[in-house]
N, C-alpha and C. Protein backbone atom coordinates (compact mmCIF):
# COMPACT_ATOMS: atom_id res chain seq x y z
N UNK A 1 213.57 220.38 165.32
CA UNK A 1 214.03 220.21 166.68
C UNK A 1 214.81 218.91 166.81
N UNK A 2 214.65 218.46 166.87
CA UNK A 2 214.75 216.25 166.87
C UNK A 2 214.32 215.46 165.97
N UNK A 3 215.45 215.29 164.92
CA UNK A 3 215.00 214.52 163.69
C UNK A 3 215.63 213.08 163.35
N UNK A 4 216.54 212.94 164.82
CA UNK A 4 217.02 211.26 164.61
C UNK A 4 217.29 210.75 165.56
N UNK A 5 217.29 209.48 166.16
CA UNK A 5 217.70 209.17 167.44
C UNK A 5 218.36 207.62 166.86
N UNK A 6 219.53 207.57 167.28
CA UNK A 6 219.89 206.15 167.71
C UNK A 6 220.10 205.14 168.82
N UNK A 7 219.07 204.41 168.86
CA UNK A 7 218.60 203.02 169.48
C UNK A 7 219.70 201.87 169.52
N UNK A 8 220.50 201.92 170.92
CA UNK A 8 220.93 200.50 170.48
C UNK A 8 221.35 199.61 172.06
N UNK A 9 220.42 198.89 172.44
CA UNK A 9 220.35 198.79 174.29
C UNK A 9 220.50 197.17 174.16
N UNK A 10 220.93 197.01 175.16
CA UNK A 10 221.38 195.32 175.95
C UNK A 10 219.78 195.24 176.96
N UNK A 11 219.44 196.46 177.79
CA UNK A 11 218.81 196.36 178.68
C UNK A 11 217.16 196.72 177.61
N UNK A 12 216.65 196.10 177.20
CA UNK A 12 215.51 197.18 176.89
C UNK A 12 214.13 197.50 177.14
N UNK A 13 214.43 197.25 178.51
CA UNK A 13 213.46 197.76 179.66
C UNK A 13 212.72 199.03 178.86
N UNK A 14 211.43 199.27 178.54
CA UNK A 14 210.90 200.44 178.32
C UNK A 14 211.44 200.98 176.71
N UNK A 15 212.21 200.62 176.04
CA UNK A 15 212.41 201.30 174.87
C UNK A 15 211.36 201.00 173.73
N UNK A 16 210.38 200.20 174.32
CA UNK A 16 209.12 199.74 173.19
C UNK A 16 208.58 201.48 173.12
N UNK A 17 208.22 201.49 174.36
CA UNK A 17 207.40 202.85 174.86
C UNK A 17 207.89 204.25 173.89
N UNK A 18 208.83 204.45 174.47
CA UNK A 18 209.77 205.03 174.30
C UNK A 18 209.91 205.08 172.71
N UNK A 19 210.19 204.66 172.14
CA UNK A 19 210.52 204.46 170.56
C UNK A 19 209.19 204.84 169.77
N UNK A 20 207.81 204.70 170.32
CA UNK A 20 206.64 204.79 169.84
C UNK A 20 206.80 206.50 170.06
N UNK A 21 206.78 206.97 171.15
CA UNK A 21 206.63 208.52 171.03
C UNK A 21 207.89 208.84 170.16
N UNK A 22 208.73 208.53 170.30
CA UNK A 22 209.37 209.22 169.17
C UNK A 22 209.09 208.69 167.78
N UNK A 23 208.65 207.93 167.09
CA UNK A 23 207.79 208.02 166.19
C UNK A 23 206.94 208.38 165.56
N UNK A 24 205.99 208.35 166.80
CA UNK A 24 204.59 209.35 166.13
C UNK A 24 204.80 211.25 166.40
N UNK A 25 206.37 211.23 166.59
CA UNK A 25 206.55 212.90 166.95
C UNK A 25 207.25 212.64 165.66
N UNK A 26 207.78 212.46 164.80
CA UNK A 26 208.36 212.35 163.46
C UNK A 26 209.85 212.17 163.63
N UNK A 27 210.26 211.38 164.86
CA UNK A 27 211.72 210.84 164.89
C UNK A 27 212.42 209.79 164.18
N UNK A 28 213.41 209.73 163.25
CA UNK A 28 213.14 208.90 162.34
C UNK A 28 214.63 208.02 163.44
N UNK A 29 214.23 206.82 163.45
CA UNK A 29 214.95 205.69 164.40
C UNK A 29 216.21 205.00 163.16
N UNK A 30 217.50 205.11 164.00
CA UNK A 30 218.04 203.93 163.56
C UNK A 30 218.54 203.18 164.48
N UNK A 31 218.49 201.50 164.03
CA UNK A 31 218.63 201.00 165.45
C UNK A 31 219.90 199.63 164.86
N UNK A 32 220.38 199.17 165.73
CA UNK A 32 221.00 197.45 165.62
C UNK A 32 220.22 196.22 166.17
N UNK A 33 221.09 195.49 165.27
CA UNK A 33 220.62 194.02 165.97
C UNK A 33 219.18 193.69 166.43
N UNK A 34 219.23 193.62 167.76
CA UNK A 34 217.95 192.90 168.40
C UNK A 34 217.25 193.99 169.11
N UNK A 35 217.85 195.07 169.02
CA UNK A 35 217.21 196.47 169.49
C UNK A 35 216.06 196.50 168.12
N UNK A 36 216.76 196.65 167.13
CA UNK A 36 215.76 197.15 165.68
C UNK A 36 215.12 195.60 165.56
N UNK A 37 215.28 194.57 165.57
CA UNK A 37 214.32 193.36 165.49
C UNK A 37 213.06 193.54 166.83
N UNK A 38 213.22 193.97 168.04
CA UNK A 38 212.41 194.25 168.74
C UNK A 38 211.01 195.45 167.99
N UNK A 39 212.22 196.79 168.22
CA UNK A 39 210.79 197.62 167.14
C UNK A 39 210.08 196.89 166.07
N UNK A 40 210.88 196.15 165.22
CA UNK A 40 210.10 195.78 164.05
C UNK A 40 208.68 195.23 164.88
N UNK A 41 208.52 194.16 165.65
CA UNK A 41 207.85 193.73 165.86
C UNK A 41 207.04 193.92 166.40
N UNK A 42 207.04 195.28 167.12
CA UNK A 42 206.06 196.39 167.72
C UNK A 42 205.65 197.55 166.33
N UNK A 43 205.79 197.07 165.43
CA UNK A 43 205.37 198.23 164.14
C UNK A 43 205.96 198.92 164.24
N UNK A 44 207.09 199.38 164.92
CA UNK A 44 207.50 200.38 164.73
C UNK A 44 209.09 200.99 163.25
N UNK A 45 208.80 201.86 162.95
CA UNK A 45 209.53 201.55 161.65
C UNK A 45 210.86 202.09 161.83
N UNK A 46 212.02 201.27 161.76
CA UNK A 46 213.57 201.93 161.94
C UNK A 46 214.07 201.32 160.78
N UNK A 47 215.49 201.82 160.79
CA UNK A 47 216.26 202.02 159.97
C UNK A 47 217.71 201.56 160.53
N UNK A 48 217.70 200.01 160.24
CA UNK A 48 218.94 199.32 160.38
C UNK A 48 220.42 200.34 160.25
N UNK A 49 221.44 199.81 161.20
CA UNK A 49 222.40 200.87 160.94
C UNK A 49 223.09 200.55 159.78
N UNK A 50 222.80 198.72 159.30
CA UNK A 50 223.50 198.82 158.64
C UNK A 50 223.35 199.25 156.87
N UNK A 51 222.02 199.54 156.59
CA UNK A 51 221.12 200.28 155.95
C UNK A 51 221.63 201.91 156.15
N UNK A 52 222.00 202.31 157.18
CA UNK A 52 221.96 203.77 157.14
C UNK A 52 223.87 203.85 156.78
N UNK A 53 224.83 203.01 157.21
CA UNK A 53 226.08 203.21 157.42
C UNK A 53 226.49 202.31 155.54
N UNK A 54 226.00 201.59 155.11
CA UNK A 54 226.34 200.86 154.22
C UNK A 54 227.11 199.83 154.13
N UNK A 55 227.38 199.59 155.56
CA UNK A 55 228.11 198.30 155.79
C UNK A 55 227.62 197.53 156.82
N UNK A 56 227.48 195.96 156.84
CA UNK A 56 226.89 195.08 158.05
C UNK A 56 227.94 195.04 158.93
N UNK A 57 227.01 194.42 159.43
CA UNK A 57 227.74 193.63 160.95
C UNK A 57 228.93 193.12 160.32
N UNK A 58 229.78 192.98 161.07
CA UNK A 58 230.73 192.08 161.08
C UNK A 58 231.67 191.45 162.25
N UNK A 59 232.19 190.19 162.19
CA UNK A 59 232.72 189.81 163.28
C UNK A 59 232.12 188.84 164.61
N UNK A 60 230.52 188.48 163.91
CA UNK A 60 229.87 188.15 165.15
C UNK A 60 228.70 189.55 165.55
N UNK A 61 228.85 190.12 165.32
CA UNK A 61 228.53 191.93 166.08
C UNK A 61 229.38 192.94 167.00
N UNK A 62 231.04 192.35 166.81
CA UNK A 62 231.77 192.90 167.37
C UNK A 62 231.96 194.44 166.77
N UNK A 63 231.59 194.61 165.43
CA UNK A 63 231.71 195.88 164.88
C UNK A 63 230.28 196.25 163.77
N UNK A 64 230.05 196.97 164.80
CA UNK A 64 228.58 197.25 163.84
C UNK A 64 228.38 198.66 163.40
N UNK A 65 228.59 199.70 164.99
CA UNK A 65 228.30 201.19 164.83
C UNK A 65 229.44 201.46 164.78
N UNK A 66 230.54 201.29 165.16
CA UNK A 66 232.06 201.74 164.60
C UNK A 66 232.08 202.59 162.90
N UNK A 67 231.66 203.55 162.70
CA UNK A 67 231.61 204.26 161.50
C UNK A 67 231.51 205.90 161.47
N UNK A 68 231.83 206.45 160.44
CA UNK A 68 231.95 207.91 160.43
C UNK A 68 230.49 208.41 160.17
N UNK A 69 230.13 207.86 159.83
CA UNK A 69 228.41 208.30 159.53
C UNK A 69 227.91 208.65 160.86
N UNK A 70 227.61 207.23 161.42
CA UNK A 70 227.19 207.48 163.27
C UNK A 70 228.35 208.58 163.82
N UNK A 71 229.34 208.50 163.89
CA UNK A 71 229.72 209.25 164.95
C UNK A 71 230.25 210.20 164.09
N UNK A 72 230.17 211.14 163.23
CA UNK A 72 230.30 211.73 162.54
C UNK A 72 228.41 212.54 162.56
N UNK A 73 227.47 211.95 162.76
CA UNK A 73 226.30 212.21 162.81
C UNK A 73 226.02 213.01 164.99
N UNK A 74 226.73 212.15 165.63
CA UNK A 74 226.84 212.77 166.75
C UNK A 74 227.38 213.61 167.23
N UNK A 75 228.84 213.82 166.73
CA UNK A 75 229.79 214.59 167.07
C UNK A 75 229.68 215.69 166.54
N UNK A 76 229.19 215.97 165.20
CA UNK A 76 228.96 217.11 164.61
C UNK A 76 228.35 218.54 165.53
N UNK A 77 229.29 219.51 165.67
CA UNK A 77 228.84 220.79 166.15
C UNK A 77 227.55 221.61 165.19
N UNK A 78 226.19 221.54 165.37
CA UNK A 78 225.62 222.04 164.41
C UNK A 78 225.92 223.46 164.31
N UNK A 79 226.02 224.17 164.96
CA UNK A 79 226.54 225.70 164.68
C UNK A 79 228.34 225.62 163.77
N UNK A 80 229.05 224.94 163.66
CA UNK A 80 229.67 224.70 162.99
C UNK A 80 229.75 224.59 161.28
N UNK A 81 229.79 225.79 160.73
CA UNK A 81 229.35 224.77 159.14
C UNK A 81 230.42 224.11 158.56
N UNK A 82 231.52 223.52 159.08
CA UNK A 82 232.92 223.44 158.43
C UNK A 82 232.06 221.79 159.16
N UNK A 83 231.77 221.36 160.29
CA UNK A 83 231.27 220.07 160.50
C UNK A 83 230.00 220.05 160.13
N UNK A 84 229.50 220.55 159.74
CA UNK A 84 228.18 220.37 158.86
C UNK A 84 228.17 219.96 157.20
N UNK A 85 229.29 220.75 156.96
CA UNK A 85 229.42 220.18 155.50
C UNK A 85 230.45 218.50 155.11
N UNK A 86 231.25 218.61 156.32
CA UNK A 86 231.72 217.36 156.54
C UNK A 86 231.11 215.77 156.42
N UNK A 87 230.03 216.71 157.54
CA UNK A 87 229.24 215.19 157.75
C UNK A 87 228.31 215.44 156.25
N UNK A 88 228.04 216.16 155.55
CA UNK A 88 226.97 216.41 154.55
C UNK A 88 227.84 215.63 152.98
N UNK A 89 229.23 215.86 153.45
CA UNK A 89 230.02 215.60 152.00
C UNK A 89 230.39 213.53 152.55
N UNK A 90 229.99 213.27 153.55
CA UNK A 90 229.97 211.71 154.08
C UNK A 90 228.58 210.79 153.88
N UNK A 91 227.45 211.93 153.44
CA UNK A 91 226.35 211.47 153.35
C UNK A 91 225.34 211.24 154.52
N UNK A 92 226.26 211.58 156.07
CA UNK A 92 225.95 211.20 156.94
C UNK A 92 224.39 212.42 157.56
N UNK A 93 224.25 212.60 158.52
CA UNK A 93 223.15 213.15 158.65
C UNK A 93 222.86 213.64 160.26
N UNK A 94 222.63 214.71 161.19
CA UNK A 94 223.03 214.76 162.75
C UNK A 94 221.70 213.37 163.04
N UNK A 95 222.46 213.43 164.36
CA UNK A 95 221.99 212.37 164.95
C UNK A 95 221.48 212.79 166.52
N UNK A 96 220.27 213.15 166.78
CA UNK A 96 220.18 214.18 167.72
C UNK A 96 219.57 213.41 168.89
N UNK A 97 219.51 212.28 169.12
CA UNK A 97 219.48 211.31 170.51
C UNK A 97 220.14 210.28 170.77
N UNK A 98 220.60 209.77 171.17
CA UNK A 98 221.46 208.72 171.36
C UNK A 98 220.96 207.96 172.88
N UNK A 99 220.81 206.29 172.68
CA UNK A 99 219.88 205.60 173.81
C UNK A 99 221.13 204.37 173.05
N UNK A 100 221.33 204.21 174.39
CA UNK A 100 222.39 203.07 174.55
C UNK A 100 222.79 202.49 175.80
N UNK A 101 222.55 201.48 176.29
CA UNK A 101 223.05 201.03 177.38
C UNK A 101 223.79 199.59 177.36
N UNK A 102 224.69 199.52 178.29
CA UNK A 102 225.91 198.59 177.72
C UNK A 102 225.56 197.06 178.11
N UNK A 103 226.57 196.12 177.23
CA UNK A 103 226.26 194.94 177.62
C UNK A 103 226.89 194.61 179.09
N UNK A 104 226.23 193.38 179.43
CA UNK A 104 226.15 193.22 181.00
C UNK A 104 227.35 192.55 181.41
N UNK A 105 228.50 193.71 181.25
CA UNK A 105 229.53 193.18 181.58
C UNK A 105 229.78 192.40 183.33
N UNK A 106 229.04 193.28 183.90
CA UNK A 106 229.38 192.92 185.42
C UNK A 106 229.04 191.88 186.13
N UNK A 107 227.59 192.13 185.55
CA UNK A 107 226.70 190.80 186.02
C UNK A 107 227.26 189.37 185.42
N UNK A 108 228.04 189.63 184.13
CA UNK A 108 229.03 188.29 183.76
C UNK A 108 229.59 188.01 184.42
N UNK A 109 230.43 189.27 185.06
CA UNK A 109 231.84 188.83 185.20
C UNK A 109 231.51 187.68 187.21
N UNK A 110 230.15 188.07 187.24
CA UNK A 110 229.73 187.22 188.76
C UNK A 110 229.65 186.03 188.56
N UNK A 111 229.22 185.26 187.28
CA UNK A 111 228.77 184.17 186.78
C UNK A 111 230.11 182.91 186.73
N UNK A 112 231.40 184.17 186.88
CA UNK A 112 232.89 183.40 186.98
C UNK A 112 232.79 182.47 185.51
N UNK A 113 232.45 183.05 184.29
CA UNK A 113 232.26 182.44 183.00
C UNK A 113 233.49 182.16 182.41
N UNK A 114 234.37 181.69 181.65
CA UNK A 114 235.76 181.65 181.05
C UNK A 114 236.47 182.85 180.61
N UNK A 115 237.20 182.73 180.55
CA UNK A 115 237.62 184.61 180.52
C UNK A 115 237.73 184.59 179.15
N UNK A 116 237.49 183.97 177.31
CA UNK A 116 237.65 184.14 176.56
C UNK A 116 235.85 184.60 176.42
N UNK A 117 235.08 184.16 176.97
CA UNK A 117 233.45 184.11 177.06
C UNK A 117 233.67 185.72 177.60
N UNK A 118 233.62 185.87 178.99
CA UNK A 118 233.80 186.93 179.50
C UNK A 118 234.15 188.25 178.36
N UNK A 119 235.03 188.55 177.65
CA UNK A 119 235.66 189.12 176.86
C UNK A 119 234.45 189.77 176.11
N UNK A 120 233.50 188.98 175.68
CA UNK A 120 232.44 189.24 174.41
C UNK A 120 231.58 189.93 175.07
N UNK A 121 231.19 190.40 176.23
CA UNK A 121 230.92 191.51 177.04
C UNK A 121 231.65 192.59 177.54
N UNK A 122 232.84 192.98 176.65
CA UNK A 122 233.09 194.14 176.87
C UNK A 122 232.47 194.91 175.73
N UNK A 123 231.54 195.83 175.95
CA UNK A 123 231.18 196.66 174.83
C UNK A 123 231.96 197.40 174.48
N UNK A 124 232.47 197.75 173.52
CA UNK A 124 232.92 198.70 172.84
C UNK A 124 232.63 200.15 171.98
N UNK A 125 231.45 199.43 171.11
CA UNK A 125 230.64 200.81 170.17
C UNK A 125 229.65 201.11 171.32
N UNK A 126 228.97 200.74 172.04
CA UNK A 126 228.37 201.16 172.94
C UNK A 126 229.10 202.24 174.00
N UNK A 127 230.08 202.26 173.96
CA UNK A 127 230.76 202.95 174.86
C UNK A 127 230.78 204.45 174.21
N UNK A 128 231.67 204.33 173.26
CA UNK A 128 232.19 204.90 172.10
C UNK A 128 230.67 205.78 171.72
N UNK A 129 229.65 205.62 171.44
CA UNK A 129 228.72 206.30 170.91
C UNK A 129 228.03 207.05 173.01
N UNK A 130 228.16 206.21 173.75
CA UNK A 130 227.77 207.45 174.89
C UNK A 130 228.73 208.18 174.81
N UNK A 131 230.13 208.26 174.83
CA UNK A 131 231.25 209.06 175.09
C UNK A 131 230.89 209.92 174.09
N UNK A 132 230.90 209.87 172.83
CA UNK A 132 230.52 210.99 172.29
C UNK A 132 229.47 212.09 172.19
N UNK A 133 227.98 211.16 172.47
CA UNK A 133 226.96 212.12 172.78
C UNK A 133 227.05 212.77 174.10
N UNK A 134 227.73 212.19 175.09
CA UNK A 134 228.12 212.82 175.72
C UNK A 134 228.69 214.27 175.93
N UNK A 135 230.11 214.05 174.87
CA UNK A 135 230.67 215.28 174.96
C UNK A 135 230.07 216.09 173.85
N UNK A 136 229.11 215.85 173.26
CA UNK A 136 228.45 216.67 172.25
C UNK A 136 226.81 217.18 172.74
N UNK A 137 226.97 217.16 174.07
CA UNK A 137 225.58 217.37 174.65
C UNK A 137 224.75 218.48 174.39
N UNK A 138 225.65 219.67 173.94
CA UNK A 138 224.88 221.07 173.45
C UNK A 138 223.86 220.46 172.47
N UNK A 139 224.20 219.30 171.95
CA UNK A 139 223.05 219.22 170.63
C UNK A 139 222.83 217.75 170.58
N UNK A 140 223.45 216.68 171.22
CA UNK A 140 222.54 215.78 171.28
C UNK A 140 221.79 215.14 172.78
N UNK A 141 221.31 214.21 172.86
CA UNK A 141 220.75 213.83 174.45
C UNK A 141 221.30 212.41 174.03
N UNK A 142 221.66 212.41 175.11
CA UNK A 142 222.22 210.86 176.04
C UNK A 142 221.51 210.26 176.56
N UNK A 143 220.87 209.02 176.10
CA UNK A 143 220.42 208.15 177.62
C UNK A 143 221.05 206.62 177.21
N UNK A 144 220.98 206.49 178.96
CA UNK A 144 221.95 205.23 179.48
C UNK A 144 220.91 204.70 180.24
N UNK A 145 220.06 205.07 180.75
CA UNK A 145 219.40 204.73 181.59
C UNK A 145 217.68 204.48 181.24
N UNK A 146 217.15 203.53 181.44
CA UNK A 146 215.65 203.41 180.98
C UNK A 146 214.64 204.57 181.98
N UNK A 147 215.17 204.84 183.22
CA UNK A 147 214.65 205.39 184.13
C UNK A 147 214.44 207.08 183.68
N UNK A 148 215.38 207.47 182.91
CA UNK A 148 215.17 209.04 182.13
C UNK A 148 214.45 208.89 180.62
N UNK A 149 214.04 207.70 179.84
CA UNK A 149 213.01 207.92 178.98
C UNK A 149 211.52 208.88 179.54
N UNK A 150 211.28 208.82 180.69
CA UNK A 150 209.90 209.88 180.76
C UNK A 150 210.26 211.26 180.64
N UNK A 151 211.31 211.49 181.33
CA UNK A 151 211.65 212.78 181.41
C UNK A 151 211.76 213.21 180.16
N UNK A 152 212.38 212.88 179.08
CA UNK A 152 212.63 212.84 177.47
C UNK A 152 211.25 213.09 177.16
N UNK A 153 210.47 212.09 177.31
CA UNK A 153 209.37 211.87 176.56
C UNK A 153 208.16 213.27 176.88
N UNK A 154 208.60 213.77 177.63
CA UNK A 154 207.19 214.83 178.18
C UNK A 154 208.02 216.33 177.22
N UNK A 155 209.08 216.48 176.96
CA UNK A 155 209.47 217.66 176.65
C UNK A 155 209.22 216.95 174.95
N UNK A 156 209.21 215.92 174.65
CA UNK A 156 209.35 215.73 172.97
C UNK A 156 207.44 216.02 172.90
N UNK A 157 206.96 215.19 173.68
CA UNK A 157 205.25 215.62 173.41
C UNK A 157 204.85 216.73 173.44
N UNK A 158 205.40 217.99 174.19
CA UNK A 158 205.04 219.15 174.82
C UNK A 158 205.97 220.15 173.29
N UNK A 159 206.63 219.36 172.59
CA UNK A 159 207.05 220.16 171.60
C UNK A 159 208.45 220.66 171.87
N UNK A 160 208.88 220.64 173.09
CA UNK A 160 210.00 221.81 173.78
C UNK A 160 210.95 221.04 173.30
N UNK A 161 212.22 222.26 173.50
CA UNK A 161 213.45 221.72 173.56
C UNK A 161 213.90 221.53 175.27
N UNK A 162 214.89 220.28 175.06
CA UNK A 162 215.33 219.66 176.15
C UNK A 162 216.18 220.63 176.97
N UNK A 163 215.80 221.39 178.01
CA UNK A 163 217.20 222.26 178.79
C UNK A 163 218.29 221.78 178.86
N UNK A 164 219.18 223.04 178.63
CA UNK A 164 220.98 222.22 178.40
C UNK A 164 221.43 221.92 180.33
N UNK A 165 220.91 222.16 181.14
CA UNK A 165 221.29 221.52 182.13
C UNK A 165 220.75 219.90 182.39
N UNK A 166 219.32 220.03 181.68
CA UNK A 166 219.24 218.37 181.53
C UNK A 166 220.14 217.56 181.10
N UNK A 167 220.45 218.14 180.19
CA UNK A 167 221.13 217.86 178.51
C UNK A 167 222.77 217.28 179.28
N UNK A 168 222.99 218.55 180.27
CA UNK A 168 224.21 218.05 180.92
C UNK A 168 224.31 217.16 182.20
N UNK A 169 222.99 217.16 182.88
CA UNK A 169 223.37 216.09 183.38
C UNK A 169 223.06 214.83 183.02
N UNK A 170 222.41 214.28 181.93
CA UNK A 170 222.53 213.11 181.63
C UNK A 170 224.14 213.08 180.81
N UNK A 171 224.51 213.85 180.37
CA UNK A 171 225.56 213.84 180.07
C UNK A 171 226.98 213.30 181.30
N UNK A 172 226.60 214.08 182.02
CA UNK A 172 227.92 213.52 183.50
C UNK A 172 227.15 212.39 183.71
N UNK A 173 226.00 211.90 183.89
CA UNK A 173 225.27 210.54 184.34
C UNK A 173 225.78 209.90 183.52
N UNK A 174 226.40 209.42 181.78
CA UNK A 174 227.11 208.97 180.93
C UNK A 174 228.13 208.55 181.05
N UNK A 175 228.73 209.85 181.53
CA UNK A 175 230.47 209.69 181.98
C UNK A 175 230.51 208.59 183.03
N UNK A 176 229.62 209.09 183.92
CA UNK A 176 229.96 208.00 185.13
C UNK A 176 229.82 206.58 185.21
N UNK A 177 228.76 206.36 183.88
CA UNK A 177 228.96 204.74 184.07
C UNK A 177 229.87 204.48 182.72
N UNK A 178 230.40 205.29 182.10
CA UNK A 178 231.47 204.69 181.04
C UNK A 178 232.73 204.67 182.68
N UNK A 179 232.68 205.33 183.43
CA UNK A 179 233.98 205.28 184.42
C UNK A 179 233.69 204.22 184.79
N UNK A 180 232.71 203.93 185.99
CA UNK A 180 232.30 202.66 186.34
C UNK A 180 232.07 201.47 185.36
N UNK A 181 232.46 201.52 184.44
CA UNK A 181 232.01 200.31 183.27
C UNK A 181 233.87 199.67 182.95
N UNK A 182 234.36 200.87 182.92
CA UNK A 182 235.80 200.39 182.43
C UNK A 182 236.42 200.11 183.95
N UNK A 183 235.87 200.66 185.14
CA UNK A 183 236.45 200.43 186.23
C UNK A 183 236.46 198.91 186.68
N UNK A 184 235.03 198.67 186.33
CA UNK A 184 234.79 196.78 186.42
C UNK A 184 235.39 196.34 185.76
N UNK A 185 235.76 197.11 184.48
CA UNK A 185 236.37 195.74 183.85
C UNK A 185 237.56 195.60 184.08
N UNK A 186 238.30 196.96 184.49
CA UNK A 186 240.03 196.66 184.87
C UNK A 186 239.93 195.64 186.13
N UNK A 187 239.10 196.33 187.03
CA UNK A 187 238.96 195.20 188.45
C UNK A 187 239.31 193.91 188.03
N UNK A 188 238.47 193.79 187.16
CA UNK A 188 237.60 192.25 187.10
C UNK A 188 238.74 191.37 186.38
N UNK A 189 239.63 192.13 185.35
CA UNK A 189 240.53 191.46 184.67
C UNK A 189 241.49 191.06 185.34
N UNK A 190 241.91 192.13 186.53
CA UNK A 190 243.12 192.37 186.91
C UNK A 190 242.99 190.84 188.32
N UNK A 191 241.90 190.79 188.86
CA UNK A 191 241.80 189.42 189.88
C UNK A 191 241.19 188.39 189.25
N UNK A 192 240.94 188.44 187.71
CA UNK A 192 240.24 186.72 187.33
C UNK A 192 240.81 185.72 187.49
N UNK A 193 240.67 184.35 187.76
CA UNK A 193 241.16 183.65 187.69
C UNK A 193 240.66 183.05 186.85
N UNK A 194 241.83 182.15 185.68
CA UNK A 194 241.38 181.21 185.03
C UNK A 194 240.97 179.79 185.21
């Protein structure tokens, strides 16, 4: 049913919780940065991306999940075998949850911080990995939000699969704050002052 989820949150309100049931249901976690330094330290056992992708961080952490593995692992149509063997001939593997929520661009941009500072809060792979589980919702789940980990969590304990109208509306719930996410930031660029 659900054999991978990737972990990778700014906010991580509740993903201790959260990360434990999918563990002890046999979800095998890969996570970044200070998302996967958090689990570690709750026992919980993940699998660095950059361990799973074969390449680190680089840049500071400006490019971490940017890779064909991850999004090659999301995007994949599993009824597809022409993208099944794709991602299989990449080494890569589906990736059947996706938990990501973005850095705090907005709440920066209130702080009136330097606009080269400012900048290092625009997420990028964070974006990039909801947009895709997004539009790949027949087969993976999206969350953006800490407030839909329960809902997740009662259908993974109960064994079930997630209904594709769930499935789709966390999916449009996705869209809307990648809209609202790029909407702040055009705002925000377009009246900064230096």
């Amino acid at each position: 049913m659900y054999h991978t989820a990737l972990l990778s949150v700014s906010n991580k309100s509740g993903i201790v919780p959260f990360a434990k049931v999918l563990h002890t249901h046999g979800i095998k976690i890969i996570s970044t940065g200070g998302t996967a330094e958090l689990l570690c330290q709750n026992n919980i056992p993940v699998l660095p991306i950059s361990s799973y992708t074969g390449f680190p961080e680089i840049m500071g952490g400006r490019v971490k999940t940017l890779h064909p593995k991850v999004f090659g692992g999301i995007l994949a149509r599993r009824h597809l075998p022409g993208d099944m063997k794709d991602l299989e001939a990449i080494g890569g593997q589906p990736i059947d949850i996706v938990v990501v929520n973005l850095y705090p661009f907005e709440k920066m941009s209130e702080e009136k911080i330097p606009e080269d500072r400012l900048l290092e809060y625009i997420d990028i792979g964070g974006v990039s990995l909801i947009r895709a589980a997004a539009k790949n919702y027949q087969d993976v789940i999206v969350l953006i939000d800490p407030s839909d980990y329960e809902v997740i969590v009662k259908y993974i304990q109960q064994n079930k699969e997630i209904p594709i109208e769930i499935r789709k509306q966390l999916a449009l719930k996705a869209f809307r704050r990648t809209y609202m996410y790029d909407k702040a930031i055009y705002e925000t660029l377009t009246n900064y002052s230096l």
